[in-house]
PDB file of N, CA and C in Angstrom:
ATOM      1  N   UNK A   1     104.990 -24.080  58.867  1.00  0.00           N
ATOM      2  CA  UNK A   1     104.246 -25.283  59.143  1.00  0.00           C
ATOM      3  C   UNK A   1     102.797 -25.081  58.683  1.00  0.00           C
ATOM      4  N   UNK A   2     102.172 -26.195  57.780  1.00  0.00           N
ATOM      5  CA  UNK A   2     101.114 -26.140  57.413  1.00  0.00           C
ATOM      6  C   UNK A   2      99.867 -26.108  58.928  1.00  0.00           C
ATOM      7  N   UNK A   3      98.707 -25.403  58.331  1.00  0.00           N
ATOM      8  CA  UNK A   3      97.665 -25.077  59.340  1.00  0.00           C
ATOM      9  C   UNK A   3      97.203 -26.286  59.046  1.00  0.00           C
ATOM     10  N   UNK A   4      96.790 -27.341  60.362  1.00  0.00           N
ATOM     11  CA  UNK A   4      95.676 -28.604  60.188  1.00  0.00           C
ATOM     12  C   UNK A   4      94.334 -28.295  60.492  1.00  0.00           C
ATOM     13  N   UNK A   5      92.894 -28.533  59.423  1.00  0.00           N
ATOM     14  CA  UNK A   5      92.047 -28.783  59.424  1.00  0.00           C
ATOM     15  C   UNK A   5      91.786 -29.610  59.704  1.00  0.00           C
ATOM     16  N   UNK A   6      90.315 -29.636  60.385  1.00  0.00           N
ATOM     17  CA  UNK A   6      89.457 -30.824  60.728  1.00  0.00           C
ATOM     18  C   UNK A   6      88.919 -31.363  59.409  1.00  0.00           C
ATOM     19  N   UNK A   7      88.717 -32.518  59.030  1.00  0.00           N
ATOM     20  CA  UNK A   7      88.532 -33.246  57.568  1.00  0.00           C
ATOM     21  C   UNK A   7      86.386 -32.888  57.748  1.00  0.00           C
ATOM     22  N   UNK A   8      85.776 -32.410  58.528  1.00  0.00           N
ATOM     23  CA  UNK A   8      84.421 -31.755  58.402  1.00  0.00           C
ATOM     24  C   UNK A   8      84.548 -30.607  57.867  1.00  0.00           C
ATOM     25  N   UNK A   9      85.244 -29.625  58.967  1.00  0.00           N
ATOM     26  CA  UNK A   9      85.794 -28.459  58.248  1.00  0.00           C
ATOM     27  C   UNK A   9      85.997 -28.159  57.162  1.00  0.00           C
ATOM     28  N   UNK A  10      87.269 -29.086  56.257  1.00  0.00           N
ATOM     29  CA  UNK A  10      87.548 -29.069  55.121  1.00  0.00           C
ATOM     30  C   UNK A  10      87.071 -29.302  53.899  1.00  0.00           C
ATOM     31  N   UNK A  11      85.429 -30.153  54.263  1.00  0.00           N
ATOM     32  CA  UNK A  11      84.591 -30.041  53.160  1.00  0.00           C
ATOM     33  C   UNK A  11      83.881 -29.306  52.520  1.00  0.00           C
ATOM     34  N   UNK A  12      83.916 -29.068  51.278  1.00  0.00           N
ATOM     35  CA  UNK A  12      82.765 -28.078  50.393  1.00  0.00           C
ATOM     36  C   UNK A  12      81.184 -28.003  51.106  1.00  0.00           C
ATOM     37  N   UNK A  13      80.957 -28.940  50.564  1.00  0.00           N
ATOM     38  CA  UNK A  13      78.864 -29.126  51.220  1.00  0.00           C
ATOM     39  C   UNK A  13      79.124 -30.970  51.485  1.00  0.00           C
ATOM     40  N   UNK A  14      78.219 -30.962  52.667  1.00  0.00           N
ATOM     41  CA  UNK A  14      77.733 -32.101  53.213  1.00  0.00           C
ATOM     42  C   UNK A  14      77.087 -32.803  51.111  1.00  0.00           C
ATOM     43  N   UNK A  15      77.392 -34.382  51.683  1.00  0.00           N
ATOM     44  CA  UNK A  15      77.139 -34.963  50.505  1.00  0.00           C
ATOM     45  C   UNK A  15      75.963 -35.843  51.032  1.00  0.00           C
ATOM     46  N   UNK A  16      74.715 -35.860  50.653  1.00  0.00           N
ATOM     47  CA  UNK A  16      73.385 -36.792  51.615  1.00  0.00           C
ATOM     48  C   UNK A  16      72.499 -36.946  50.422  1.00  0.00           C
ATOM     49  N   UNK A  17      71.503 -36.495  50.935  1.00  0.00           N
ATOM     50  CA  UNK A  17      70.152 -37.377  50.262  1.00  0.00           C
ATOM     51  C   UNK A  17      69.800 -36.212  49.411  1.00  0.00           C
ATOM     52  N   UNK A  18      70.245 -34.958  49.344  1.00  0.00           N
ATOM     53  CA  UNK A  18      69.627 -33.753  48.397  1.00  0.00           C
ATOM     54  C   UNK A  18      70.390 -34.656  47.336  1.00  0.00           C
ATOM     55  N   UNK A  19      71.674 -34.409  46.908  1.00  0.00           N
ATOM     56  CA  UNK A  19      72.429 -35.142  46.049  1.00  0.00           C
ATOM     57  C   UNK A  19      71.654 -36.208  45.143  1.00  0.00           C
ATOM     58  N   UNK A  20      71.314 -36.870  46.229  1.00  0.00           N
ATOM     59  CA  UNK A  20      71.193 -38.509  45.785  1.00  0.00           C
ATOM     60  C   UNK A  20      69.644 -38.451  45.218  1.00  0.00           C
ATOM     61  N   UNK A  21      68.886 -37.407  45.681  1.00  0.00           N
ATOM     62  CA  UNK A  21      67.750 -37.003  44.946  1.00  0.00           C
ATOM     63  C   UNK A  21      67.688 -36.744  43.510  1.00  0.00           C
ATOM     64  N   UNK A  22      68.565 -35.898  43.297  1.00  0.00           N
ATOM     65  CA  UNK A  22      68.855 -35.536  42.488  1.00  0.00           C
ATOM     66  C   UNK A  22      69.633 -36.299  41.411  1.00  0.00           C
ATOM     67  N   UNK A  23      70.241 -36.908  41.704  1.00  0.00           N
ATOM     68  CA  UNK A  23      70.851 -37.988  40.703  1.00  0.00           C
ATOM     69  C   UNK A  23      69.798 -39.475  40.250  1.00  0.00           C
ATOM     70  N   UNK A  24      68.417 -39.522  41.301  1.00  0.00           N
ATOM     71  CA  UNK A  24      68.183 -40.545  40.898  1.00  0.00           C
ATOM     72  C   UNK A  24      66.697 -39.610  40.223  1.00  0.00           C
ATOM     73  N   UNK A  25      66.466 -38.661  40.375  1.00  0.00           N
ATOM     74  CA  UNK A  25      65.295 -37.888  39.149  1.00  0.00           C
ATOM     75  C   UNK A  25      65.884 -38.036  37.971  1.00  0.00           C
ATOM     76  N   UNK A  26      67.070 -37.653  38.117  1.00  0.00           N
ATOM     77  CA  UNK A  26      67.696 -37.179  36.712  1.00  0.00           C
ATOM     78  C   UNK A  26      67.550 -38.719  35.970  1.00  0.00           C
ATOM     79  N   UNK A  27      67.960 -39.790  36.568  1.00  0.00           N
ATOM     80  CA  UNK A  27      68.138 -41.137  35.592  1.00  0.00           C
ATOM     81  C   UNK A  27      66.624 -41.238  35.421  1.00  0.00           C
ATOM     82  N   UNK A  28      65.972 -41.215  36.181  1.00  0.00           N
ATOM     83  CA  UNK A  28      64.444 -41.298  35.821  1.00  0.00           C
ATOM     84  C   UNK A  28      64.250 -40.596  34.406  1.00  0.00           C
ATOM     85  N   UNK A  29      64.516 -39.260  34.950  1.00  0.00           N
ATOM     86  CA  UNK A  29      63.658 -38.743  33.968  1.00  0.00           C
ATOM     87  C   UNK A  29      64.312 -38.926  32.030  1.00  0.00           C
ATOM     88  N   UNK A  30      65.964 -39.391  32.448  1.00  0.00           N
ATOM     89  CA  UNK A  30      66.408 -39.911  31.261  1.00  0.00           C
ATOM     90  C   UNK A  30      66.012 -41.021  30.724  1.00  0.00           C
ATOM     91  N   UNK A  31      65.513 -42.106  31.158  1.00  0.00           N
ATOM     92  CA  UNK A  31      64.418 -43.231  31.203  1.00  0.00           C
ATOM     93  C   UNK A  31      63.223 -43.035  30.160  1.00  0.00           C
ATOM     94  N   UNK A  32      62.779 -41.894  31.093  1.00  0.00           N
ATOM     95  CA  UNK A  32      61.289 -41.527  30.671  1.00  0.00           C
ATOM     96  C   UNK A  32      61.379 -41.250  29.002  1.00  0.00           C
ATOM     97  N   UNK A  33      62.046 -40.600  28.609  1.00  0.00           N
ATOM     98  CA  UNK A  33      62.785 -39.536  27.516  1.00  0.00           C
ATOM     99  C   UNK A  33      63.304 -40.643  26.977  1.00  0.00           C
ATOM    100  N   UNK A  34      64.125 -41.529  27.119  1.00  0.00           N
ATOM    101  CA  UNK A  34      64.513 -42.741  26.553  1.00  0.00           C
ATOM    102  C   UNK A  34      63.503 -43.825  25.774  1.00  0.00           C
ATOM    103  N   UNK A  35      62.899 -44.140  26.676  1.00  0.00           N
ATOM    104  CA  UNK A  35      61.506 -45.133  26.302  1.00  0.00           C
ATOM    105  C   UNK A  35      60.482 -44.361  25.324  1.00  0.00           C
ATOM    106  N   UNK A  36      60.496 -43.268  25.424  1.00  0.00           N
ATOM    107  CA  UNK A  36      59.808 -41.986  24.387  1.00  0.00           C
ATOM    108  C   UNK A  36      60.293 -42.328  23.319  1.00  0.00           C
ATOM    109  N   UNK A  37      60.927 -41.922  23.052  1.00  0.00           N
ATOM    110  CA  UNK A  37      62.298 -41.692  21.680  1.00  0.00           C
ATOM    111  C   UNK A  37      62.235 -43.358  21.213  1.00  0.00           C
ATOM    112  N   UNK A  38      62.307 -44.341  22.186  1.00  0.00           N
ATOM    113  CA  UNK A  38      61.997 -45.225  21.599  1.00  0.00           C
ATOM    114  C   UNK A  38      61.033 -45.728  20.682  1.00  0.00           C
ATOM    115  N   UNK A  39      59.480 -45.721  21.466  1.00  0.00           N
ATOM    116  CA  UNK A  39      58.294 -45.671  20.586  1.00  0.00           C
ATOM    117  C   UNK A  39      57.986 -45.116  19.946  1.00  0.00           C
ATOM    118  N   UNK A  40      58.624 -43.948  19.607  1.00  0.00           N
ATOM    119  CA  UNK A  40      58.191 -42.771  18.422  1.00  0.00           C
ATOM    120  C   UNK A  40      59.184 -43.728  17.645  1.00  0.00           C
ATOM    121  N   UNK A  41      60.392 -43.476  17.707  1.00  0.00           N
ATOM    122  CA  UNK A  41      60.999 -44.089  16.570  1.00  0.00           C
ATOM    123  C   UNK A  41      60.725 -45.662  16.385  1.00  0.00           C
ATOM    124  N   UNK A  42      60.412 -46.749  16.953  1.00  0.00           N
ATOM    125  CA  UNK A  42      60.013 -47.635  16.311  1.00  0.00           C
ATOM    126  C   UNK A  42      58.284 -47.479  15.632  1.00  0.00           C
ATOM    127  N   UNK A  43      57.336 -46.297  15.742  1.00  0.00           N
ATOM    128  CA  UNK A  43      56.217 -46.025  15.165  1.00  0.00           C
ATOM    129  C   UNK A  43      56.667 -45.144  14.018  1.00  0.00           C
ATOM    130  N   UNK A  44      57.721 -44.470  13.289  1.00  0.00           N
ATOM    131  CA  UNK A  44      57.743 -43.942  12.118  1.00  0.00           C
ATOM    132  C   UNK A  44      58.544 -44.831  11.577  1.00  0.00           C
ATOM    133  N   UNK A  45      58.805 -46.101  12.324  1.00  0.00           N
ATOM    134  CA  UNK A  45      60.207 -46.630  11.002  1.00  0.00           C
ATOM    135  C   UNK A  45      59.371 -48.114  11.391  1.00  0.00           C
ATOM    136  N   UNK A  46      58.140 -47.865  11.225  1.00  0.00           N
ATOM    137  CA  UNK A  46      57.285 -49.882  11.101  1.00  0.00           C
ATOM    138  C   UNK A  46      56.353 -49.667   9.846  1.00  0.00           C
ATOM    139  N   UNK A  47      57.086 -50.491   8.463  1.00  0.00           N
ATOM    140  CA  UNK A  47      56.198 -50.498   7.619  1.00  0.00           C
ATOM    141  C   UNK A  47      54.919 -51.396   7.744  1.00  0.00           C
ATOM    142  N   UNK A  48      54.754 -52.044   8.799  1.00  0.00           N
ATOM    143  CA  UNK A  48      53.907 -53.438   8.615  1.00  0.00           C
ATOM    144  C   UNK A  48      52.924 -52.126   9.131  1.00  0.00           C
ATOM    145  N   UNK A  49      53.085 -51.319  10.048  1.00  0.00           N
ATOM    146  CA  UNK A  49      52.027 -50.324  10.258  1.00  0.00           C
ATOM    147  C   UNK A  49      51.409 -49.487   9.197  1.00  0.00           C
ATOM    148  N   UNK A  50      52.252 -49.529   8.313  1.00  0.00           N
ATOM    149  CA  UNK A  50      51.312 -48.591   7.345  1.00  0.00           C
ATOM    150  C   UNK A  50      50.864 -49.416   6.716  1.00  0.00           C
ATOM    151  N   UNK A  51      51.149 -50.840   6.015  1.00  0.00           N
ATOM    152  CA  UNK A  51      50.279 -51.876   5.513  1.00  0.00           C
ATOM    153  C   UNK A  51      49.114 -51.946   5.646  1.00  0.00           C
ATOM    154  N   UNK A  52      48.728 -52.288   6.899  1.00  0.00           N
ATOM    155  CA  UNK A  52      48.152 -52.897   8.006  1.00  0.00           C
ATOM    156  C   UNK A  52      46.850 -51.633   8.034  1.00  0.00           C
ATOM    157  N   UNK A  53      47.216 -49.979   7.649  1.00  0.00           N
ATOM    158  CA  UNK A  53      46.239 -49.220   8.088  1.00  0.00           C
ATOM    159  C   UNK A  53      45.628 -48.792   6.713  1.00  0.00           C
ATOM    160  N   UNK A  54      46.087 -49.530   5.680  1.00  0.00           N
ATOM    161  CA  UNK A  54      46.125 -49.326   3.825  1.00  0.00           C
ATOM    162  C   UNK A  54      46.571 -47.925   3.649  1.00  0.00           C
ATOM    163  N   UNK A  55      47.480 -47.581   3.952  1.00  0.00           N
ATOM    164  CA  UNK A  55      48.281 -46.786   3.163  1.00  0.00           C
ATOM    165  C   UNK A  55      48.964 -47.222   1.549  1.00  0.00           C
ATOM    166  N   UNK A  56      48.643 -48.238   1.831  1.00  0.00           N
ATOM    167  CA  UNK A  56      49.768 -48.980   0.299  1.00  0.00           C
ATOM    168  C   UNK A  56      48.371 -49.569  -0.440  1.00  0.00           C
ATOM    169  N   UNK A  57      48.030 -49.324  -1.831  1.00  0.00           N
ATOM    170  CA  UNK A  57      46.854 -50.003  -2.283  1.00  0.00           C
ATOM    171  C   UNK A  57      47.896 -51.144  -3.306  1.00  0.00           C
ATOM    172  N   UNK A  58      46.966 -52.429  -3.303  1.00  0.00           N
ATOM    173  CA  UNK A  58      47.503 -53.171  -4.184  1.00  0.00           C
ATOM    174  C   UNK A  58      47.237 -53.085  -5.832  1.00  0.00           C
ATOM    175  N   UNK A  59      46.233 -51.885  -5.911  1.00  0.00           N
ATOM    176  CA  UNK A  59      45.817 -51.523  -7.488  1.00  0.00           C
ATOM    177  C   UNK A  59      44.758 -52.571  -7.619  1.00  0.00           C
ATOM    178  N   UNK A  60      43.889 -53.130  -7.538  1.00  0.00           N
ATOM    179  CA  UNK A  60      43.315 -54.176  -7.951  1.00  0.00           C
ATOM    180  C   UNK A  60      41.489 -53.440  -7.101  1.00  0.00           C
ATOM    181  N   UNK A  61      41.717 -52.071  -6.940  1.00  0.00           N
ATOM    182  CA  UNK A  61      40.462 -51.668  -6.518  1.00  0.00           C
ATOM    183  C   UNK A  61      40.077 -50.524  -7.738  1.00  0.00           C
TER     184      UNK A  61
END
């Protein structure tokens, strides 16, 4: 006959707010890192920006 545990007993680690800490830094900080990666890459791939700062001459100087 199987031994019955108490279903507290039988858990690994309490599941609470360390956890949930931790899962909501992490989306943060993927966010953060997200929105980064964003503005860098829309600032090396905007030609109107290099226009705009004369990188491009029209020859007529």
């Amino acid at each position: 006959m199987a031994k019955e545990i108490r279903t507290d007993k039988a858990r690994q680690a309490k599941t609470g707010r360390p956890v949930l800490i931790v899962l909501i830094v992490a989306l943060l900080l993927a966010m953060v890192v997200w929105a980064g990666v964003e503005i860098w890459g829309e600032q090396i791939d905007n030609p109107a920006a290099d226009a705009a700062s004369g990188a491009q001459t029209d020859g007529n100087q």
